[in-house]
Protein backbone atom coordinates (compact mmCIF):
# COMPACT_ATOMS: atom_id res chain seq x y z
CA UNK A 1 0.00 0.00 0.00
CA UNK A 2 1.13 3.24 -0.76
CA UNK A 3 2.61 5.76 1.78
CA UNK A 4 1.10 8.44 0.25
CA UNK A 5 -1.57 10.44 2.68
CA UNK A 6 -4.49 11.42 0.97
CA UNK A 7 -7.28 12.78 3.80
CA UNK A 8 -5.27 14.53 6.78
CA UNK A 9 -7.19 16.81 9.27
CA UNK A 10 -5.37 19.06 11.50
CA UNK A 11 -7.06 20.45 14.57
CA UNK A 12 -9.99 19.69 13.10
CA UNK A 13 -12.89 21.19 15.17
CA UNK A 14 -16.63 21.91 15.09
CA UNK A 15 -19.17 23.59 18.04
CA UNK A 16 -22.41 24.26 17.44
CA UNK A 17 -23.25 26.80 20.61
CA UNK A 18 -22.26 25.24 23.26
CA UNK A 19 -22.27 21.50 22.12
CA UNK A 20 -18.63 20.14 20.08
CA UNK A 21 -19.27 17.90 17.64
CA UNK A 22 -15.75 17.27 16.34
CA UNK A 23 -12.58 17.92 19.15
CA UNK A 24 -9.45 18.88 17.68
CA UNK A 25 -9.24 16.01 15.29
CA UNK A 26 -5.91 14.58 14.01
CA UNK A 27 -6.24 12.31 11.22
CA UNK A 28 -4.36 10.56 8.24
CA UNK A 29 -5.71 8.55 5.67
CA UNK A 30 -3.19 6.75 2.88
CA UNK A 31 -4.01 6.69 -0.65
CA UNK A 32 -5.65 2.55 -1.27
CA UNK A 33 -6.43 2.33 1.79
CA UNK A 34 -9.98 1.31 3.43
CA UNK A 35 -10.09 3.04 6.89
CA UNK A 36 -13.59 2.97 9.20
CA UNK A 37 -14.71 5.76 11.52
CA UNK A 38 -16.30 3.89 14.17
CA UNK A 39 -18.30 5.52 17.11
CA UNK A 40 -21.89 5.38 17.80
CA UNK A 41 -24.96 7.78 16.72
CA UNK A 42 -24.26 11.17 17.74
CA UNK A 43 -20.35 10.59 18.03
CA UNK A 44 -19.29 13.07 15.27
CA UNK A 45 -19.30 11.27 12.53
CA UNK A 46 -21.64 12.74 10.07
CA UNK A 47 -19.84 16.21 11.08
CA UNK A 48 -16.50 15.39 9.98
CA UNK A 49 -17.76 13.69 6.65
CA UNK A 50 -19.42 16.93 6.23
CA UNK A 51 -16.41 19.12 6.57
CA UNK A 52 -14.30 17.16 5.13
CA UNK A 53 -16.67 17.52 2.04
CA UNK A 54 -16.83 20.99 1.61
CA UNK A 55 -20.87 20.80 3.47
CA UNK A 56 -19.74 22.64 6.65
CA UNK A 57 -17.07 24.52 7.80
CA UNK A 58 -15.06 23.95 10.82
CA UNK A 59 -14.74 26.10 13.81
CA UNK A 60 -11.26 25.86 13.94
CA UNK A 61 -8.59 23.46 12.17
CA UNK A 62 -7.77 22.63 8.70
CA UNK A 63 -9.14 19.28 6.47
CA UNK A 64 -7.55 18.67 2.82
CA UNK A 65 -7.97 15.87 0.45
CA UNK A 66 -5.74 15.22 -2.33
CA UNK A 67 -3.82 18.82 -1.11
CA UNK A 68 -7.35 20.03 -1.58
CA UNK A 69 -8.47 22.53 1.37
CA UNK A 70 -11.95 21.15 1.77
CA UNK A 71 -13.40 24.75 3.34
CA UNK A 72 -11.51 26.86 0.19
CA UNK A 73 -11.48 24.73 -2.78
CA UNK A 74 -15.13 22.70 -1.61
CA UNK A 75 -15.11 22.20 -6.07
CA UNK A 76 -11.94 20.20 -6.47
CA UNK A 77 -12.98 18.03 -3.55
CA UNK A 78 -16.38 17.24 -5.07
CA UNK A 79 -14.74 16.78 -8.26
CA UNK A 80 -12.22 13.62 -7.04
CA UNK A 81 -14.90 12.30 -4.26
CA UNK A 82 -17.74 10.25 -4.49
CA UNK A 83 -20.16 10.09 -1.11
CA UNK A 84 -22.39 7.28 -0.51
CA UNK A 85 -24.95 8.60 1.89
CA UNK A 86 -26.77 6.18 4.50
CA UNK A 87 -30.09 6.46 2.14
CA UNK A 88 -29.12 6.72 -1.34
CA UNK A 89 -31.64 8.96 -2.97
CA UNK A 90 -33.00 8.19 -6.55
CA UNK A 91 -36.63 9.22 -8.46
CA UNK A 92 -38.72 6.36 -8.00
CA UNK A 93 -40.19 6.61 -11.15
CA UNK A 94 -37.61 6.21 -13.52
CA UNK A 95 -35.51 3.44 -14.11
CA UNK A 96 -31.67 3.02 -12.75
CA UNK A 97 -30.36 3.73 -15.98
CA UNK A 98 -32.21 6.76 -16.15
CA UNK A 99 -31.39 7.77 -12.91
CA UNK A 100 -27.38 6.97 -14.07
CA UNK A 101 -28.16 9.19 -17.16
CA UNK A 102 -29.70 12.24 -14.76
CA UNK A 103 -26.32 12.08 -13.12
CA UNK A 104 -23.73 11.98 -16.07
CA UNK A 105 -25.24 15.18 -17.05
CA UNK A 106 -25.07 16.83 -14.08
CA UNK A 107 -21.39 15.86 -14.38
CA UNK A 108 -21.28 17.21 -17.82
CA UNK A 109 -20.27 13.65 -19.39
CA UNK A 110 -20.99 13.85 -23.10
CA UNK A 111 -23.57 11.30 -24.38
CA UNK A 112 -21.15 8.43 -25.77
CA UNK A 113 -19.11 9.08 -22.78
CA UNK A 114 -22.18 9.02 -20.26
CA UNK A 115 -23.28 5.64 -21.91
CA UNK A 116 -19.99 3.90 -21.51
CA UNK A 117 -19.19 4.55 -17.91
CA UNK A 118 -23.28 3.55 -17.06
CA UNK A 119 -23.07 0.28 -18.66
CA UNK A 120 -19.56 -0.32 -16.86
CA UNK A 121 -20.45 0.48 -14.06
CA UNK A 122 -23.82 -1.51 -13.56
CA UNK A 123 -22.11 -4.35 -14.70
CA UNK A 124 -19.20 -3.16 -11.95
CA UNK A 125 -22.19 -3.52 -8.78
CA UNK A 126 -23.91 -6.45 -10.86
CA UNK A 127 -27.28 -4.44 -11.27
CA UNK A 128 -27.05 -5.01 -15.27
CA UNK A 129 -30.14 -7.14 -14.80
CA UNK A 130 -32.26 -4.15 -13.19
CA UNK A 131 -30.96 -1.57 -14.55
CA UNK A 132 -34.11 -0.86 -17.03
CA UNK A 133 -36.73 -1.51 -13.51
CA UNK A 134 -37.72 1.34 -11.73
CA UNK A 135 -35.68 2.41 -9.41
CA UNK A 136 -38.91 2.12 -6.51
CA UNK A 137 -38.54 -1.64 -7.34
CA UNK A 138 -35.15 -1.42 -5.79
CA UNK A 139 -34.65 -3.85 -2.57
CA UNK A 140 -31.93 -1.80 -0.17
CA UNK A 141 -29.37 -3.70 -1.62
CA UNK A 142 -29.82 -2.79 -4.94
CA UNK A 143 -29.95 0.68 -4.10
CA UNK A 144 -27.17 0.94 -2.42
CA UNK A 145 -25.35 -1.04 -5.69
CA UNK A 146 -26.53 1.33 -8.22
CA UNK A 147 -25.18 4.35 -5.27
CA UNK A 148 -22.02 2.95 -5.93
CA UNK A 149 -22.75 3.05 -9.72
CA UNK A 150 -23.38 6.44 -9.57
CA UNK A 151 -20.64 7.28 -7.60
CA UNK A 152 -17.88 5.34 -9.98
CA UNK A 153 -19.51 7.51 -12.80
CA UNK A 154 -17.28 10.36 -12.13
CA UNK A 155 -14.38 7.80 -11.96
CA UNK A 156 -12.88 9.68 -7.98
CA UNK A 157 -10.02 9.33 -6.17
CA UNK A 158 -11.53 9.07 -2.78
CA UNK A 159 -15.06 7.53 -1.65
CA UNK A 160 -17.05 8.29 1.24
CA UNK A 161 -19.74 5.94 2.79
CA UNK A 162 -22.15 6.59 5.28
CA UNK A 163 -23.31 2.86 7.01
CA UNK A 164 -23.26 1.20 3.77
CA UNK A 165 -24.50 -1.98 5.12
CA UNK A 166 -26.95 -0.70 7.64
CA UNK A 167 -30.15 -2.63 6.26
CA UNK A 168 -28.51 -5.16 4.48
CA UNK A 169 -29.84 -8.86 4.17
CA UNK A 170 -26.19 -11.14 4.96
CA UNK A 171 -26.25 -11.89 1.64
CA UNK A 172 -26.19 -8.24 0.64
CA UNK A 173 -23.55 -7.31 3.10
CA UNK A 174 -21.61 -10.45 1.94
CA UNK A 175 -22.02 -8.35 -1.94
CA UNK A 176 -21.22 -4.86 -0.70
CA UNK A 177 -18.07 -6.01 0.98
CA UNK A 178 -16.79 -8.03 -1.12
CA UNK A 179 -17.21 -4.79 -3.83
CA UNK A 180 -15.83 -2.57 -1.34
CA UNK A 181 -12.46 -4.31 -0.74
CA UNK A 182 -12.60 -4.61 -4.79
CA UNK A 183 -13.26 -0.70 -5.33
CA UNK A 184 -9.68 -0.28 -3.41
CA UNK A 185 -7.08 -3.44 -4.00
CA UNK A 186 -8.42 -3.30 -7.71
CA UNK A 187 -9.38 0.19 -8.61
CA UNK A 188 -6.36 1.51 -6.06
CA UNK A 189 -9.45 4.23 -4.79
CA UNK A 190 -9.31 5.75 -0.48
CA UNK A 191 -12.10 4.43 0.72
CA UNK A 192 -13.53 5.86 4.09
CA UNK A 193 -16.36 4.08 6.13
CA UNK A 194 -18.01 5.32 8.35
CA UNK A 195 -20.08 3.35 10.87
CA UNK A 196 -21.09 1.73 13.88
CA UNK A 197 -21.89 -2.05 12.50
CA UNK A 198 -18.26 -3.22 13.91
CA UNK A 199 -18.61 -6.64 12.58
CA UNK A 200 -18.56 -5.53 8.97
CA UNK A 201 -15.87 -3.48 9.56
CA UNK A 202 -13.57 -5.67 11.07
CA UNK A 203 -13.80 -7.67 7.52
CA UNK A 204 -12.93 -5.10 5.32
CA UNK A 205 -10.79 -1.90 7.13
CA UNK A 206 -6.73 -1.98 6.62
CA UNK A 207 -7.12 0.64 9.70
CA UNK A 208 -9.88 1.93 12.56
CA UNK A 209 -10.51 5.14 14.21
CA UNK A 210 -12.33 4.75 17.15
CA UNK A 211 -14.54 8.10 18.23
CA UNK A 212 -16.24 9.11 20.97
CA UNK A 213 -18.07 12.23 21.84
CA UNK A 214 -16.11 13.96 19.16
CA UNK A 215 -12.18 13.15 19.97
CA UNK A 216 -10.68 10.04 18.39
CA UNK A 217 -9.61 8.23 20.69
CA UNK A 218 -7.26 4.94 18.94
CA UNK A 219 -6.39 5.16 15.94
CA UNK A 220 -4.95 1.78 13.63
CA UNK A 221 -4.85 -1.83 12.31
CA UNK A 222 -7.48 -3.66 14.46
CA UNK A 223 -4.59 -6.24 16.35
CA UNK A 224 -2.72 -3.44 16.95
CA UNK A 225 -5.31 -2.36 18.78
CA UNK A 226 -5.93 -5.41 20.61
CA UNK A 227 -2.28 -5.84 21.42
CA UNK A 228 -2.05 -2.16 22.72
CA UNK A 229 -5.28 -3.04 25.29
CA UNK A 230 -3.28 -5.97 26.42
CA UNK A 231 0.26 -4.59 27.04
CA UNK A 232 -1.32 -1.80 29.14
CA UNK A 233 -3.33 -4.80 31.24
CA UNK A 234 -6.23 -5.35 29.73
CA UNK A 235 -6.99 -8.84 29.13
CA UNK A 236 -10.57 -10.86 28.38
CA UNK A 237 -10.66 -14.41 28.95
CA UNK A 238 -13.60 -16.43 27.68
CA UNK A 239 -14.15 -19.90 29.58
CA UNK A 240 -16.80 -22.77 29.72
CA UNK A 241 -16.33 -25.48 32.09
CA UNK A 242 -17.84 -28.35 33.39
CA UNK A 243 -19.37 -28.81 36.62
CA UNK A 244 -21.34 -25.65 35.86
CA UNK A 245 -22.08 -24.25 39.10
CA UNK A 246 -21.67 -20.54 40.91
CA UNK A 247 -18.49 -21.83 42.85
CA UNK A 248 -16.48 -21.43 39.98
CA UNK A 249 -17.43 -17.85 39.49
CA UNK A 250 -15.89 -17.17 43.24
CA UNK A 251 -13.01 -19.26 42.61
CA UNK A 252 -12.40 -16.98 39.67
CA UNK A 253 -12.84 -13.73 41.56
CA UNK A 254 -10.25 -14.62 44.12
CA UNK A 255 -7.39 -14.89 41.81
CA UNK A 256 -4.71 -12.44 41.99
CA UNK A 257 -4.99 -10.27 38.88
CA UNK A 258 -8.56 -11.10 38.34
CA UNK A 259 -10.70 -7.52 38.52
CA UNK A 260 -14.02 -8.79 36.86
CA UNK A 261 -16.17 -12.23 36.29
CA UNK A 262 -19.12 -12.26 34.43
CA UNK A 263 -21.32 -14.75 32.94
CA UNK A 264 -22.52 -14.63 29.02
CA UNK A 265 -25.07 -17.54 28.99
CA UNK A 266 -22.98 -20.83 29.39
CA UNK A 267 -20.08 -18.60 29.19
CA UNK A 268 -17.77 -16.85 31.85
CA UNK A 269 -15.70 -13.90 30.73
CA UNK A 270 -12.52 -13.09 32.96
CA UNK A 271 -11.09 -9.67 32.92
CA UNK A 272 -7.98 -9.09 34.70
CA UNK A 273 -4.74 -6.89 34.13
CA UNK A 274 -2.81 -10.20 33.50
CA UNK A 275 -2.59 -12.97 31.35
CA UNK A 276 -4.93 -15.69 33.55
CA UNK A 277 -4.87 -18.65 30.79
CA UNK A 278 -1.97 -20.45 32.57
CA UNK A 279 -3.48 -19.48 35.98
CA UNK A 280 -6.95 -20.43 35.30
CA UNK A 281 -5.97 -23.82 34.25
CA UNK A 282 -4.60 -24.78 37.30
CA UNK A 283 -7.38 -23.54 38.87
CA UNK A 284 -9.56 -26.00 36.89
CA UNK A 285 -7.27 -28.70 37.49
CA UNK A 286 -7.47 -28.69 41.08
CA UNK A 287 -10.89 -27.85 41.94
CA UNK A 288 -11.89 -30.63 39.69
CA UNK A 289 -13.40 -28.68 36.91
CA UNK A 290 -13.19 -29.63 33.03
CA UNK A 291 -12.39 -26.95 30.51
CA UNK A 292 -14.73 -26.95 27.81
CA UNK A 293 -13.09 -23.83 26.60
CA UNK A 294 -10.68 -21.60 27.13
CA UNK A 295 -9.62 -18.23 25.00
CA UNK A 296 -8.45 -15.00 25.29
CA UNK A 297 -10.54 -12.80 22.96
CA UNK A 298 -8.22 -10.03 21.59
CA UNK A 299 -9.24 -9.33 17.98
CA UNK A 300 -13.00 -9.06 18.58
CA UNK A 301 -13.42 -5.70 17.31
CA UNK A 302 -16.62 -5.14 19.91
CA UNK A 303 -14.60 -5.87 22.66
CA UNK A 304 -11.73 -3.26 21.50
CA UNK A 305 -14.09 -0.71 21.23
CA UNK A 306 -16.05 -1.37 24.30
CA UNK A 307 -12.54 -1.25 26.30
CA UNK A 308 -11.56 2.23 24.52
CA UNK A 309 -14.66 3.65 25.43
CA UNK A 310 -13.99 2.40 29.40
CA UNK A 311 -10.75 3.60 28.90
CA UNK A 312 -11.97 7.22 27.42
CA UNK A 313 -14.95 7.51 30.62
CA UNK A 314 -17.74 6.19 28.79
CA UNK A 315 -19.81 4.17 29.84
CA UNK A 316 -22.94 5.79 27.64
CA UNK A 317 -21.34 7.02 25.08
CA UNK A 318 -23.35 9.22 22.58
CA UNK A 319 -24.19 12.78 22.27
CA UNK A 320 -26.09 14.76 20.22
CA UNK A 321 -24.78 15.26 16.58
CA UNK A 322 -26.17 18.20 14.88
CA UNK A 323 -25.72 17.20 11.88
CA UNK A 324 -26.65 13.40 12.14
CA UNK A 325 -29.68 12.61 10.22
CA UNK A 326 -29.57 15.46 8.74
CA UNK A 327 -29.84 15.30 4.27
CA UNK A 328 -27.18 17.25 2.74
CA UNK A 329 -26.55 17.87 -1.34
CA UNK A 330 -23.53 16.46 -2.84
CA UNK A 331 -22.94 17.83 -5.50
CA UNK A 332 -25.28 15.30 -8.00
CA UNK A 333 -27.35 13.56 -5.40
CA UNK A 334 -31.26 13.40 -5.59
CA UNK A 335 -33.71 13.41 -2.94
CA UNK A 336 -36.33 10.71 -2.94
CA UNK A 337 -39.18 11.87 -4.57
């Protein structure tokens, strides 16, 4: 992967009154790579995709892409980036083709041109087959496919997605992933995610920014992450273990190390500031208990950003976004009519 940084934010910050929706953020994106902004509704999010298209400016702090500044030159960014909004919006009564067509001339793509990069792209996101239905036929998955169509028509650099597989059947998040990862290892395109489904993420980010009531708060490859909670003693043990009985769960909580036990269904989960595995064993073994299973769970992506957020305070994390849920223009985007 290139070294090359593409998105960068410096001091990137955003109030509105007295609430701060983005805190002095520091961020670097390379060029090919897939990075997710994770954090829950009302984290920020939908703020800094808006400044760092051109949508809102910042209160204080700089965002460029491609050496773009995204508050002074808001036309070159639109120009390289394509955004994929949470609810792609298309007119319901004309087909996705026509839809396709409405937004190649908003691009100013000359006919033969316009045709070209619609048929390659719907063949691109597979929606060849529907691309003459009306577009209020669509299932959410094919909506979201012919987004991406629509995006790739202007051929950018950089692509912005908004919980692209919020909705999604499996089988449609199994697609839209698989497309993803294709749209940068193929197509060598900056891909930036942003969400709070953490299990689709995990498949598909090179890196992970982790945000909480505005500030990022870890920043990197997901086992990095893991291995960072560990070295600073922060361990999670899963065990099962037979006789299944509350004496266990006492044993457990006597140990030397041991700060937590709690029980999952059939499971027990162990959180200590050590490594327990070799500890807990003996345990078993001479209490007369049968392991039934035993492993530390580091690269769970919902357990690294549960741990952040205790590390960062929060216990409910979440505040008020202003500009979550909130429909914004992108330069060729339709509302639903």
């Amino acid at each position: 992967m290139a070294d090359e940084t593409i998105i960068s934010t410096k001091g990137l910050t955003k109030h509105y009154g007295e609430i701060t929706a983005v805190d002095h953020l520091d961020l670097s994106i390379r060029a090919g790579e897939i990075f997710g902004l994770l954090g829950p509704n009302g984290a920020g999010k939908t703020t800094t995709t808006l400044m760092l298209l051109g949508l809102t400016e910042p209160t204080e702090g700089s965002a460029q892409i491609a050496g773009h500044d995204c508050t002074r030159d808001p036309i070159s960014i639109k120009r390289i980036t394509g955004y994929l909004p949470d609810s792609v919006g298309f007119y319901n009564d004309m087909t996705g083709r026509e839809n396709l067509r409405f937004t190649a001339r908003l691009n100013n793509l000359d006919s033969k041109s316009a045709e070209e990069r619609i048929d390659a792209a719907l063949e691109r996101v597979g929606m060849t087959y529907a691309a003459d239905r009306k577009a209020g036929t669509y299932s959410r998955g094919m909506r979201q496919r012919l987004g991406i169509a629509d995006v790739l028509l202007k051929d950018p650099k950089i692509i912005i997605m908004d919980e692209p597989t919020i909705g999604l059947d499996p089988e449609g998040i199994h697609d839209l992933v698989k497309l993803i990862r294709e749209l940068a290892v193929k197509d060598g395109r900056t891909v930036l995610i942003s969400s709070h489904q953490l299990y689709q993420v995990q498949q598909i980010c090179d890196r992970v920014g982790i945000f909480v009531k505005g500030r990022l708060i870890a920043c990197g490859p997901i086992q990095e992450l893991a291995h960072q909670l560990e070295s600073e003693g922060n361990f999670l043990l899963e065990l099962e273990a037979e006789p299944r009985d509350g004496r266990l769960e006492e044993l457990l909580r006597s140990q030397e190390g041991v700060r937590e036990v709690t029980r999952e269904n059939e499971m027990l989960l162990i959180r200590s500031a050590v490594d327990m595995r070799g500890s807990v064993m003996e345990l078993l073994a001479n209490n007369g208990y049968s392991p039934l299973l035993l492993r530390q769970r580091s690269g769970d992506l919902d357990e690294i950003y549960r741990r952040y957020f205790e590390k960062a305070g929060d216990t409910h994390v979440g505040q008020t976004d202003p500009a979550a849920g909130k429909k914004r223009p992108f330069l060729h985007k339709k509302e639903e009519s």
